[in-house]
Structure formats: structure tokens, C-alpha cells
C-alpha atoms as a PDB file:
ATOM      1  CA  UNK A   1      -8.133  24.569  11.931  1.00  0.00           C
ATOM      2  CA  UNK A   2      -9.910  22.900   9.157  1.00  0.00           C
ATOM      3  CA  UNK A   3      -8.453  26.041   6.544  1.00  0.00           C
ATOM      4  CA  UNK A   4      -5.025  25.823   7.978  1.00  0.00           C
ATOM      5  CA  UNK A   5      -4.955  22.028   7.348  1.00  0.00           C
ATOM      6  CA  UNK A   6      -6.778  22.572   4.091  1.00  0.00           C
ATOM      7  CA  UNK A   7      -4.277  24.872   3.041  1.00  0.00           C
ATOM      8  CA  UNK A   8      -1.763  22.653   4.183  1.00  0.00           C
ATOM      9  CA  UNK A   9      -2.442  19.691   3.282  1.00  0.00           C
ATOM     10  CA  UNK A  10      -2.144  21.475  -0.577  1.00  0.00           C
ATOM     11  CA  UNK A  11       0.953  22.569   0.067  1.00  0.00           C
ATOM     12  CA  UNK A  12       2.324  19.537   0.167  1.00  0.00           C
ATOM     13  CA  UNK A  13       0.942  18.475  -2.851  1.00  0.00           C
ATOM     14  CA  UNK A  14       2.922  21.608  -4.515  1.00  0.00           C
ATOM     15  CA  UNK A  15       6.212  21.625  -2.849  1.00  0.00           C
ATOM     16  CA  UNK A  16       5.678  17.704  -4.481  1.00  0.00           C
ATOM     17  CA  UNK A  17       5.714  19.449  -7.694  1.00  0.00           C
ATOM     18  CA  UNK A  18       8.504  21.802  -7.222  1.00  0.00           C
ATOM     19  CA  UNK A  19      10.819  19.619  -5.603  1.00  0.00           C
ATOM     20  CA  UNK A  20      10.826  17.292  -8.282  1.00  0.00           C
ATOM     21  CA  UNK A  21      11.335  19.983 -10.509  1.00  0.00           C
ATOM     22  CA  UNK A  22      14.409  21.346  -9.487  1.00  0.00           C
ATOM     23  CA  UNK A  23      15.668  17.866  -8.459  1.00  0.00           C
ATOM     24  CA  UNK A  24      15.585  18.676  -4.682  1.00  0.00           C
ATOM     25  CA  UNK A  25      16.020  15.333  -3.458  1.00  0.00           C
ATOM     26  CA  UNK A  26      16.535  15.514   0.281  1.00  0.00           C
ATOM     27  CA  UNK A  27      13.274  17.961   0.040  1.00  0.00           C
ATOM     28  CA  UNK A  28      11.438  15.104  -2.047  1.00  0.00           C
ATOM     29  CA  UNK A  29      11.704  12.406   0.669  1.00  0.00           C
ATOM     30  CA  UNK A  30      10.865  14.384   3.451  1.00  0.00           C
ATOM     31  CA  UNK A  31       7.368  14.972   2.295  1.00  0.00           C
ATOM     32  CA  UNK A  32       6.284  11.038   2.989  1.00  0.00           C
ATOM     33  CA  UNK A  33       6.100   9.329   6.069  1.00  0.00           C
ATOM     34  CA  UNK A  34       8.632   6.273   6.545  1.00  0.00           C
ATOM     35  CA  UNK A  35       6.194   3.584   5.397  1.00  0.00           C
ATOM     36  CA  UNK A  36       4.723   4.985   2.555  1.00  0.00           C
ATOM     37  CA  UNK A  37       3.272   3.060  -0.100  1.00  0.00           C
ATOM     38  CA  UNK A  38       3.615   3.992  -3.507  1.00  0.00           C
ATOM     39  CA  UNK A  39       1.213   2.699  -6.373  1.00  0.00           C
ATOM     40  CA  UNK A  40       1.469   3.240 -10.304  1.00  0.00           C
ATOM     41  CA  UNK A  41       4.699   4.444 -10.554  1.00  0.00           C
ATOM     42  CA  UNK A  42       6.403   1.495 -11.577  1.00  0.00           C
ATOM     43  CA  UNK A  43       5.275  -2.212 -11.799  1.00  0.00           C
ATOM     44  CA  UNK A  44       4.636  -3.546  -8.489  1.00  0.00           C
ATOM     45  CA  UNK A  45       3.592  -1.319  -5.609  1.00  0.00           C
ATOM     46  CA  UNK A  46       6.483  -0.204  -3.189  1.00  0.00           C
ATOM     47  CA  UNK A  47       6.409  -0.184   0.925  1.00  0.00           C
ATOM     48  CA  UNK A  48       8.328   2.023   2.484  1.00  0.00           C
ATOM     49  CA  UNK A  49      10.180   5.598   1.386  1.00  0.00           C
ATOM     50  CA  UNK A  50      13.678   2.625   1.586  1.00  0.00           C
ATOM     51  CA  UNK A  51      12.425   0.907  -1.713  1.00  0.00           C
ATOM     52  CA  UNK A  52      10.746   3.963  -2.918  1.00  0.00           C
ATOM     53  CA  UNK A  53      13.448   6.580  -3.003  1.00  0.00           C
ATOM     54  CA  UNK A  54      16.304   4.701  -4.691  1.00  0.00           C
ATOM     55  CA  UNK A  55      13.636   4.007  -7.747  1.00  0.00           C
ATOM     56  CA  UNK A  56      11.903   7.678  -7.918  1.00  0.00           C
ATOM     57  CA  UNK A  57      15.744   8.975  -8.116  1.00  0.00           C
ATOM     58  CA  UNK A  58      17.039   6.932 -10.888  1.00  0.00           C
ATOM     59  CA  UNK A  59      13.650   7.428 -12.898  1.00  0.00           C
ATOM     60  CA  UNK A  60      14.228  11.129 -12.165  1.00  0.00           C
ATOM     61  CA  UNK A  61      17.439  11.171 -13.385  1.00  0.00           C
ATOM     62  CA  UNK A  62      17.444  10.245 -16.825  1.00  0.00           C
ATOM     63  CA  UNK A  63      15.668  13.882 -17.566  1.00  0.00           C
ATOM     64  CA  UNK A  64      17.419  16.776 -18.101  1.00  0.00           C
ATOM     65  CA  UNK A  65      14.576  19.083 -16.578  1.00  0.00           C
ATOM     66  CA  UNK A  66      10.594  18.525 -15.576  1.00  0.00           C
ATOM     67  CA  UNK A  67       8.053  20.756 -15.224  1.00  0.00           C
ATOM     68  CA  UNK A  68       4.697  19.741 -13.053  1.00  0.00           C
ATOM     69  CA  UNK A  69       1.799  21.418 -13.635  1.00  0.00           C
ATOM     70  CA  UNK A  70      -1.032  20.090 -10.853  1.00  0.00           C
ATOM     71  CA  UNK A  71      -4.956  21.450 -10.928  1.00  0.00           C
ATOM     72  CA  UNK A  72      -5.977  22.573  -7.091  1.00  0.00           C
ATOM     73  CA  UNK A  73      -5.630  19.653  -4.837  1.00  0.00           C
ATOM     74  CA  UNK A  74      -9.259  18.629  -3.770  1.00  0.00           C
ATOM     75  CA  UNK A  75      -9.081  17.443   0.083  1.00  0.00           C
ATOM     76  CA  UNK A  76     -10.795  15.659   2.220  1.00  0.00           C
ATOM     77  CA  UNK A  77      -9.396  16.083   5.849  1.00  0.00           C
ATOM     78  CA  UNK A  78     -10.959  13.481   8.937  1.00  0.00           C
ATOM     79  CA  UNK A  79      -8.421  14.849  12.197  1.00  0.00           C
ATOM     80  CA  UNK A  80      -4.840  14.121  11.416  1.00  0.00           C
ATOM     81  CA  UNK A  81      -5.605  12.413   7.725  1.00  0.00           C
ATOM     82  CA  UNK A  82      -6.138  13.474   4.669  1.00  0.00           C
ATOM     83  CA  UNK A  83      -7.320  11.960   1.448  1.00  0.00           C
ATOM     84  CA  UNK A  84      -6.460  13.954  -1.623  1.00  0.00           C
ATOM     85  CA  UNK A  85      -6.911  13.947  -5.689  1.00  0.00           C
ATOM     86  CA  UNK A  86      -4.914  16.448  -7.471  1.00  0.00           C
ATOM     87  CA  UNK A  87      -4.878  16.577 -11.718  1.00  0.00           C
ATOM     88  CA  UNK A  88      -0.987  16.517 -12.908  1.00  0.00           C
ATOM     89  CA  UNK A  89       0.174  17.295 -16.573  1.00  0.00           C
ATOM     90  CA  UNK A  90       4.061  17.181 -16.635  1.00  0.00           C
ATOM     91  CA  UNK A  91       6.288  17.549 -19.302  1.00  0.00           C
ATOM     92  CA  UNK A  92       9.758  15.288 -19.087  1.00  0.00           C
ATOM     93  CA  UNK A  93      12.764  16.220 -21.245  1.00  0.00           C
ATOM     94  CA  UNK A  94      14.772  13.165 -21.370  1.00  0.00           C
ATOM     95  CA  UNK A  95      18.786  13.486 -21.045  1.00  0.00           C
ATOM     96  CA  UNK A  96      20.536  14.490 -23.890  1.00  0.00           C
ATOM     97  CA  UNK A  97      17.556  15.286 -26.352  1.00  0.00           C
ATOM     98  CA  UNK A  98      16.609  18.544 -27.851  1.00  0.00           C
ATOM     99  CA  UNK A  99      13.941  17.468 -29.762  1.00  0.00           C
ATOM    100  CA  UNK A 100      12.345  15.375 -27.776  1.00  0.00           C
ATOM    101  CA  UNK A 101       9.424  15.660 -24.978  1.00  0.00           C
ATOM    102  CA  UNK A 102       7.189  13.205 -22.892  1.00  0.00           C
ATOM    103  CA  UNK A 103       4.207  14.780 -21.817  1.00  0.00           C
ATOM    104  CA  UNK A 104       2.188  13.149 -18.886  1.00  0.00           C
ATOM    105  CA  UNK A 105      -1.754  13.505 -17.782  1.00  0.00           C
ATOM    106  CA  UNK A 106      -2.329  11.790 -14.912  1.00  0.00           C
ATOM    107  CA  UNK A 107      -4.004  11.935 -11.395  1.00  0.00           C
ATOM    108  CA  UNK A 108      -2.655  11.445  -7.943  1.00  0.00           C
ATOM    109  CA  UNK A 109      -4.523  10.363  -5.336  1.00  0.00           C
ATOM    110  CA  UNK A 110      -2.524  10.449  -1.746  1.00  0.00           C
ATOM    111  CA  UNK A 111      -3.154  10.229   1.458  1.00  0.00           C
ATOM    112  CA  UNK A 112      -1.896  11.953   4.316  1.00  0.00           C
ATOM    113  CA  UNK A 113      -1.221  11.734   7.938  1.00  0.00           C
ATOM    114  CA  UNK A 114       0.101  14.334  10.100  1.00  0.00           C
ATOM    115  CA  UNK A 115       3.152  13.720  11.949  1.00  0.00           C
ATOM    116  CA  UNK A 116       4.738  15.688  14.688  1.00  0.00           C
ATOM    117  CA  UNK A 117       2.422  18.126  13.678  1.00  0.00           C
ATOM    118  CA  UNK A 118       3.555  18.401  10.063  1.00  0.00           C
ATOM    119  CA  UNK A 119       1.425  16.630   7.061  1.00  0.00           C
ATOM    120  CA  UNK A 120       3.642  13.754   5.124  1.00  0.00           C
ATOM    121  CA  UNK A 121       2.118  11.294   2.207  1.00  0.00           C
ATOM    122  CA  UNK A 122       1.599   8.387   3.155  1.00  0.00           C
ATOM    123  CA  UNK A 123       0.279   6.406   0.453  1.00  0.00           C
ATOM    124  CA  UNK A 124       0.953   8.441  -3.207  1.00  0.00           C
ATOM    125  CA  UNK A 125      -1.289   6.671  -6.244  1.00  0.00           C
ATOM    126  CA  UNK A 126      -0.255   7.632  -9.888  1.00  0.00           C
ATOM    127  CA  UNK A 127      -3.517   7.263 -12.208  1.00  0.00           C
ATOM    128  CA  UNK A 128      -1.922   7.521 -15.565  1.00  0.00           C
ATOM    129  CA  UNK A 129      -4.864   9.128 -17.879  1.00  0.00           C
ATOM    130  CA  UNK A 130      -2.771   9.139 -21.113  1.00  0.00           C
ATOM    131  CA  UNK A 131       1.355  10.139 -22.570  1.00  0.00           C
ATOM    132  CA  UNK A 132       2.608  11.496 -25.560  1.00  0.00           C
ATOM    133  CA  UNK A 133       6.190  11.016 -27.139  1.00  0.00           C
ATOM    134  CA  UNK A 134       6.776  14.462 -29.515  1.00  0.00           C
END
């Protein structure tokens, strides 16, 4: 089971990446567990995908297009949890700019639980490790 999990557990992580990318936002919110808590994304941390969700949207929305690039998800998995760390560069276009990127390196470290046999985030941690404004 371990490799299933494993394998899992990263898949997650990338259909993270890919829904955020093509703005699938019903996709998005189904990957995290109803009383998630959210860290480094914005100033205070956030409990709960309620007070979560609203903010990630709006942020989300004032790019035209995003593209996540993550590093294999390292996991640790203990029964129906999971503690991951996963490398992210992403590059943001912002609405309305040609000429104009924000490029992100960063780290997230989430945990997971597995619910109704399917793994959900339950606590997502943004380390930002630098940005660039070109």
C-alpha cells in the first residue's frame, strides 16, 4: 500500500499545480479537507477551506495565466497521514500586461489526511524562498 499512497499522495500535490493553472476552481477546493489551515499565503494564517477559498480565488484572479512548475514531492506517509515538501517555481502573468512576469521560488510543505479513502490537504504551508518582478 505504502507505493499506492506514495504515489498518491504526489498526485495531489500535481493536480494542485494543474488546477490552479487552468483556473479549475471547483477541482482546487476539493483537494483540502474542510478545516484546512493555510499558512504563508497571505498575512495571517486561515482555518478552514470557508476563509480560504474566497481569498486563493481573488488572488488567482488578477492573472491572466500561471504556470507551476513543482520538483518531486518528498513524502512521508504514517497510516492515513502524510507529511509532504514539494519545491515550486511559478511564473504569474498579471491581468492585462504583456510585458510583465512575477516569478515565484518557494516550498510547500502540506500535510495530508485521507478521507473516505481519498488523500485531501489538510494544512498547505507556503515557504516563500525568493520573487522576481521582470
Amino acid at each position: 500500500m505504502e507505493v499506492a499512497d506514495r504515489i498518491a499522495v504526489q498526485d495531489v500535490m500535481l493536480r494542485y499545480a494543474a488546477t490552479v493553472d487552468e483556473k479549475d476552481y471547483a477541482g482546487y477546493k476539493a483537494l483540502f479537507t474542510e478545516d484546512v489551515e493555510v499558512v504563508g499565503m497571505g498575512p495571517n494564517v486561515m482555518q478552514g477551506i470557508e476563509e480560504y477559498y474566497p481569498w486563493w480565488k481573488d488572488a488567482l484572479d488578477k492573472y491572466d495565466a500561471t504556470q507551476h512548475m513543482l520538483s518531486p514531492t518528498y513524502a512521508e506517509i504514517s497510516g492515513d497521514e502524510a507529511k509532504t515538501r514539494t519545491d515550486v517555481q511559478a511564473v504569474h502573468y498579471p491581468n492585462g500586461e504583456t510585458e510583465i512576469t512575477v516569478t515565484l521560488w518557494a516550498t510547500y510543505h502540506t500535510d495530508m489526511k485521507r478521507v473516505d479513502g481519498e488523500w485531501k490537504i489538510s494544512r498547505h504551508e507556503l515557504v516563500v524562498r525568493g520573487m522576481k518582478r521582470a
